[in-house]
Protein backbone atom coordinates (compact mmCIF):
# COMPACT_ATOMS: atom_id res chain seq x y z
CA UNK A 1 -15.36 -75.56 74.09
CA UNK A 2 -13.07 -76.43 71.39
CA UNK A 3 -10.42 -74.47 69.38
CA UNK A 4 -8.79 -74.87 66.53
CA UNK A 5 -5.36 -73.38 65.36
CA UNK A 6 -5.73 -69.68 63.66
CA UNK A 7 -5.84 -70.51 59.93
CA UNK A 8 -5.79 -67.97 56.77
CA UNK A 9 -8.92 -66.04 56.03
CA UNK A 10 -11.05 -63.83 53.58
CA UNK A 11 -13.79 -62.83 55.48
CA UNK A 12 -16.69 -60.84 53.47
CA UNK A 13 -19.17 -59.00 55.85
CA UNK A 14 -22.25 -58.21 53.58
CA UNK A 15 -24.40 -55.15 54.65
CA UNK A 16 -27.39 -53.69 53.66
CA UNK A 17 -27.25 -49.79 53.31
CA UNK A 18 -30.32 -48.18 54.85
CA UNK A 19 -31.38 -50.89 57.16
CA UNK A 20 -31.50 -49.52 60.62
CA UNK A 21 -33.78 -46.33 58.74
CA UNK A 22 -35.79 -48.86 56.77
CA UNK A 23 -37.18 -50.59 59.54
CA UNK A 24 -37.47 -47.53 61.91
CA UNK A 25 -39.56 -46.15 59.64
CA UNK A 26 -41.68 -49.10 58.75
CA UNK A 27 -42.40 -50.02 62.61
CA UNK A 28 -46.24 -50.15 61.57
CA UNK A 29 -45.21 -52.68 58.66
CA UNK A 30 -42.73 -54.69 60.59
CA UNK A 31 -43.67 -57.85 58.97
CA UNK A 32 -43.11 -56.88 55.21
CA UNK A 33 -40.11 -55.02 55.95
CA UNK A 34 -37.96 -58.07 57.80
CA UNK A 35 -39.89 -60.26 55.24
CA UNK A 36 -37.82 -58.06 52.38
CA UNK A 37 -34.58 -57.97 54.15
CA UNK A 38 -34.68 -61.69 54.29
CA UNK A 39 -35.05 -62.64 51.43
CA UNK A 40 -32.37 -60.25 50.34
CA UNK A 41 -29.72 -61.84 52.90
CA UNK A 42 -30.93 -65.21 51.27
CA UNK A 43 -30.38 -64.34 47.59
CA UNK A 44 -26.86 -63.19 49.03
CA UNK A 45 -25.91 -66.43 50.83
CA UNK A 46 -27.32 -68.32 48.49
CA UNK A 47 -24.34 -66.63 46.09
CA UNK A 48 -21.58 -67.34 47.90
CA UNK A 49 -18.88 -69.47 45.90
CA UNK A 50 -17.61 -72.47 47.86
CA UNK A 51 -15.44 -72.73 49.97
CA UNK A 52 -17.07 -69.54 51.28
CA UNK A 53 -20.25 -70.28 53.46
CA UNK A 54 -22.23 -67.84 55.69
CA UNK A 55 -21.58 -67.93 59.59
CA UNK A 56 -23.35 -65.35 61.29
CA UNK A 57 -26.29 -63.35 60.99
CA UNK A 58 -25.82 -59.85 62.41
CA UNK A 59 -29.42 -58.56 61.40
CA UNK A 60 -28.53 -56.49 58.49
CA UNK A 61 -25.49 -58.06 57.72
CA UNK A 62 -24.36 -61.34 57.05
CA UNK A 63 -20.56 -62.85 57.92
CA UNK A 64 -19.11 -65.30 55.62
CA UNK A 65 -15.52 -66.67 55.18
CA UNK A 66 -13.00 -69.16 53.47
CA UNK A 67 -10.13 -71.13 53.81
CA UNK A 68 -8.54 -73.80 52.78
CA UNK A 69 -8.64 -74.86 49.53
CA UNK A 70 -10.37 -72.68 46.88
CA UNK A 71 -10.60 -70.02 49.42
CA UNK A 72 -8.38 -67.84 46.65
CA UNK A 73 -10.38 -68.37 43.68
CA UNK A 74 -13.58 -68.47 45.52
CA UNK A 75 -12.26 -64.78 47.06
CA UNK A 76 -12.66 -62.40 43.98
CA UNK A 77 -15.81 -64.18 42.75
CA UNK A 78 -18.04 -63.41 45.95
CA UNK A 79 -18.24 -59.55 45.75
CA UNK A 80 -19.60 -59.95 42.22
CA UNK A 81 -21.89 -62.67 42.88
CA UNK A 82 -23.07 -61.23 46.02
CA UNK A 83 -24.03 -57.67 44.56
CA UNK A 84 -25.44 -59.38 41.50
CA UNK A 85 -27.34 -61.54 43.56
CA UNK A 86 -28.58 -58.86 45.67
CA UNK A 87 -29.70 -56.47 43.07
CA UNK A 88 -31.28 -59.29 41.14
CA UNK A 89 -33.26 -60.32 44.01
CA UNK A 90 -33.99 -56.33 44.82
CA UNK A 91 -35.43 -56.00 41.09
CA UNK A 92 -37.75 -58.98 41.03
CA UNK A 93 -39.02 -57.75 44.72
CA UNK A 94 -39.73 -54.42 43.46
CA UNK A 95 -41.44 -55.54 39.93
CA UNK A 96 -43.75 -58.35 41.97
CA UNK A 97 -44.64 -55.84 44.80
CA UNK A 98 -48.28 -55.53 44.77
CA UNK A 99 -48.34 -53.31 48.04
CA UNK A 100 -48.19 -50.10 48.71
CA UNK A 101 -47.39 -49.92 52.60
CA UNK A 102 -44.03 -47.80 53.37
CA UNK A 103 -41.79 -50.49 53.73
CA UNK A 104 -42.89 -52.14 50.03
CA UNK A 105 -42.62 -48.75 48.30
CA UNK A 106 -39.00 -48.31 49.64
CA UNK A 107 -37.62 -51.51 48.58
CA UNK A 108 -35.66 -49.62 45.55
CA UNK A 109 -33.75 -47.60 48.51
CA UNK A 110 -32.54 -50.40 49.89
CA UNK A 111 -28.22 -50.95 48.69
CA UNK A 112 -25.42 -53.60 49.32
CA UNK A 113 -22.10 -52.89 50.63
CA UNK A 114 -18.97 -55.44 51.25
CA UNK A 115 -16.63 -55.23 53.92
CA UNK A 116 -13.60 -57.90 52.72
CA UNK A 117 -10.37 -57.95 54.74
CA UNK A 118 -7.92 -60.89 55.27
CA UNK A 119 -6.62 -62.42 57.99
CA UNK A 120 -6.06 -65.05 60.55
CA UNK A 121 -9.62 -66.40 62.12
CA UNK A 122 -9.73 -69.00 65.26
CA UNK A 123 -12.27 -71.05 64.86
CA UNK A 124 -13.64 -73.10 68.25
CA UNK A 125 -17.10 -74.96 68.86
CA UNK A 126 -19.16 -73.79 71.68
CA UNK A 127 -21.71 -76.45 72.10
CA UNK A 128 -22.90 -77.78 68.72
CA UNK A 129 -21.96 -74.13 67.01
CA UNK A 130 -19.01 -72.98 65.25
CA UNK A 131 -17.53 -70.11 65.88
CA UNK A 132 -15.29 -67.20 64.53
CA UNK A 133 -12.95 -64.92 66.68
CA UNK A 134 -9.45 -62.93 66.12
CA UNK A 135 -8.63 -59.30 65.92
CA UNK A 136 -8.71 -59.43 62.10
CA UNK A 137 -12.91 -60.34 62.79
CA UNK A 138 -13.12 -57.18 64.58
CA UNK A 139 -11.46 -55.84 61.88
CA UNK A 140 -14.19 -56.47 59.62
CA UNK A 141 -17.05 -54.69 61.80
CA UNK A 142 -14.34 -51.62 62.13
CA UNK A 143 -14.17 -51.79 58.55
CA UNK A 144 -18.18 -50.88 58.55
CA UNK A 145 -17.71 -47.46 60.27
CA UNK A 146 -15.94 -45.78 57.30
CA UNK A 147 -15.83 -42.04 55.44
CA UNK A 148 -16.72 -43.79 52.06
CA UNK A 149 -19.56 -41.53 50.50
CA UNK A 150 -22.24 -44.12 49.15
CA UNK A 151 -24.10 -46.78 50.00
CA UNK A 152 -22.94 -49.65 47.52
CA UNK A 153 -19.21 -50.03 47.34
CA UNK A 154 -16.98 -52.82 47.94
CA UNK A 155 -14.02 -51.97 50.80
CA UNK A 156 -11.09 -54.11 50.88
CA UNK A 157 -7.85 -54.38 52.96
CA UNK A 158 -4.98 -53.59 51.16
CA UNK A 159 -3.89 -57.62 51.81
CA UNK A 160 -7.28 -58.64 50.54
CA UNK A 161 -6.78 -56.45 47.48
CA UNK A 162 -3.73 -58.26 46.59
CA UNK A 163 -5.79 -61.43 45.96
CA UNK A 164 -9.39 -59.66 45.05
CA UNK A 165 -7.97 -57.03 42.82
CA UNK A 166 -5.89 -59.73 40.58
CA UNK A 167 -8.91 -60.89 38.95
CA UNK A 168 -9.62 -60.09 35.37
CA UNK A 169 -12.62 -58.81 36.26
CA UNK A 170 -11.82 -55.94 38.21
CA UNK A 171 -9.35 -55.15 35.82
CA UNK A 172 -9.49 -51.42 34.90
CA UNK A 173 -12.46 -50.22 37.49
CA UNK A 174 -11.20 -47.20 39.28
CA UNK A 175 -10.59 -47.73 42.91
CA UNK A 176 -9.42 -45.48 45.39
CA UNK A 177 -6.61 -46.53 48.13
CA UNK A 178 -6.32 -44.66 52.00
CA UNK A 179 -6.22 -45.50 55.23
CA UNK A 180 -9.08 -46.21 57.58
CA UNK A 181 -8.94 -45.12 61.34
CA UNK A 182 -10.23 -48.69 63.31
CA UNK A 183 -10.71 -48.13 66.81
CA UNK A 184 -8.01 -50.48 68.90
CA UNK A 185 -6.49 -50.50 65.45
CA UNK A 186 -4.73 -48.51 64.36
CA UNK A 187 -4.33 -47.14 60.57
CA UNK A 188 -5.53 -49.59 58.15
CA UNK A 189 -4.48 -49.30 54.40
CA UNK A 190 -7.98 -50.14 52.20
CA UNK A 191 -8.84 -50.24 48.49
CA UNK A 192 -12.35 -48.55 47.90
CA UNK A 193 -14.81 -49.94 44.61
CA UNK A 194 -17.22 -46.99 45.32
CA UNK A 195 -19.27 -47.95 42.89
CA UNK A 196 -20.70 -51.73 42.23
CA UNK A 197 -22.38 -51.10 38.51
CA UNK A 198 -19.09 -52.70 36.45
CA UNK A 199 -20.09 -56.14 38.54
CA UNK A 200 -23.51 -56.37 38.29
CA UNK A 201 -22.99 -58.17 35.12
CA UNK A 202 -26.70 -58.89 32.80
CA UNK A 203 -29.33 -56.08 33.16
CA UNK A 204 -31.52 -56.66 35.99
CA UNK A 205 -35.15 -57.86 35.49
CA UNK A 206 -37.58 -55.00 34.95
CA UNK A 207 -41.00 -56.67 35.06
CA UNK A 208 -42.87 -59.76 36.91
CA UNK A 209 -45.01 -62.91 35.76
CA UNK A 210 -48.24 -62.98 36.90
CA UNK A 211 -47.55 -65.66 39.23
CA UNK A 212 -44.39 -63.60 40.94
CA UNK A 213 -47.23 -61.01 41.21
CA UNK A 214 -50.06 -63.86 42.55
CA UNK A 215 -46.93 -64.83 45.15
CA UNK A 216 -46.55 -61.48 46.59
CA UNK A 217 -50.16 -60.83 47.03
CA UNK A 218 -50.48 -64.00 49.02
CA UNK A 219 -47.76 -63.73 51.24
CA UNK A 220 -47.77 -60.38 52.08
CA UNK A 221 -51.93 -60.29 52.57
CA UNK A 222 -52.99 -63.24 53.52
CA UNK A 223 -49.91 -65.15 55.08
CA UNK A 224 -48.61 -62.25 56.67
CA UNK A 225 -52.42 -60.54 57.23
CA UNK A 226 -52.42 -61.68 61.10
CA UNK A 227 -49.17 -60.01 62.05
CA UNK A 228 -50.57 -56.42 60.53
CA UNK A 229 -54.19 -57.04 61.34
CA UNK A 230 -53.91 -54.98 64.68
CA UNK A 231 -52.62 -52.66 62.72
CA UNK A 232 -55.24 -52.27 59.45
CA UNK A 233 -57.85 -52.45 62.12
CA UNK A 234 -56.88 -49.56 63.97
CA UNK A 235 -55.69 -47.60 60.80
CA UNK A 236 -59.57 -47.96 59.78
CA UNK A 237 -61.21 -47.19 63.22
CA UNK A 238 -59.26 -43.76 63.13
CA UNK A 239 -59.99 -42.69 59.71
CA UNK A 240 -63.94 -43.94 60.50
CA UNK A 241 -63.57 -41.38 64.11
CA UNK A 242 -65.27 -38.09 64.05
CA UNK A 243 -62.85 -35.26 62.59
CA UNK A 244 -60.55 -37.94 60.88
């Protein structure tokens, strides 16, 4: 193992709102409901403004960070591109959907929240990976158990404000400023976007090409139709039992 000296941070945790409930109660369509939440985490990655790149996957959330060069233009760009991404991506799944299994239907429940504090990250190799450690990481993940009523909202530290919140772009949105509670912590100011709308920039798409339509079929019947035949079969056999 190799470590590097502590360097200068943002760090953006990305989380989607409603996971943990999505999935519980889509156990029966497994497959189509980690299929969506992929390619939501994808569109969201696929977002990020360099220097920023993705380092983790924490199942529902994804950890990115930058530093270096660019790291403070590339900071106050990512929330934006990330919900827009997200919501785009959300849209176009929801106007190609040609199910109607639980976990399809609910793909409009589904929301995006950012976690973005600042801090000092050490960053050491174990093996041929790269990873990410320091107290202002756990920060981050503290960060996620908040008292914000919503589910899409951007959270900053009140250090990562000072860079985010100097954009033109958030200039004018109403935020809120307190102080979270972090476990091991301590009191941590924060700067609250409650709600994402002003960002999300062009209107999102409200229909799908026959082909985005033709895709979803595919995929979700015919490449994905081994995974949830157990299932479909013994769906039928019950509703083909006496009494049913």
């Amino acid at each position: 193992m190799r470590a590097r000296p502590e360097t200068d941070a943002h760090i953006l945790l990305a989380d989607i709102s409603g996971y943990t409930r999505f999935l519980h109660a889509n156990r029966l369509t497994l497959a189509h409901a980690t299929q969506i939440v992929s390619a939501l985490l994808e569109a969201v990655i696929a977002a990020a403004p360099r220097p920023m790149r993705p380092h983790k996957l924490e199942g529902d959330a994804v950890l990115l960070a930058a530093w270096g060069e660019g790291a403070d233009a590339a900071a106050p760009l990512a929330p934006a591109a990330f919900f827009q991404a997200f919501y785009r991506r959300r849209a176009a799944l929801a106007a190609a959907n040609t199910c109607p299994c639980e976990a399809c239907r609910q793909i409009p429940d589904l929301d995006l929240k950012i976690i973005a504090p600042h801090g000092r990250l050490l960053r050491h190799r174990v093996g041929r990976f790269e990873e990410l450690a320091g107290p202002d990481l756990i920060l981050a993940h503290r960060l996620l158990k908040n008292r914000v009523q919503g589910r899409r909202y951007l959270l900053c530290s009140a250090e990562a404000w000072r860079v985010v919140g100097g954009h033109a772009m958030f200039a004018g949105l109403p935020v809120e400023r307190w102080e979270e509670d972090c476990e091991g912590l301590g009191a941590v100011p924060v700067v609250v976007l409650r709600e994402a709308a002003p960002l999300l920039g062009q209107p999102l798409p409200q229909a799908a090409g026959r082909w985005a339509k033709t895709s979803d079929f595919i995929w979700k019947h015919v490449v994905l139709l081994p995974l949830l035949g157990p299932w479909l079969l013994a769906r039928g056999r019950r509703r083909l039992a006496p009494g049913s």
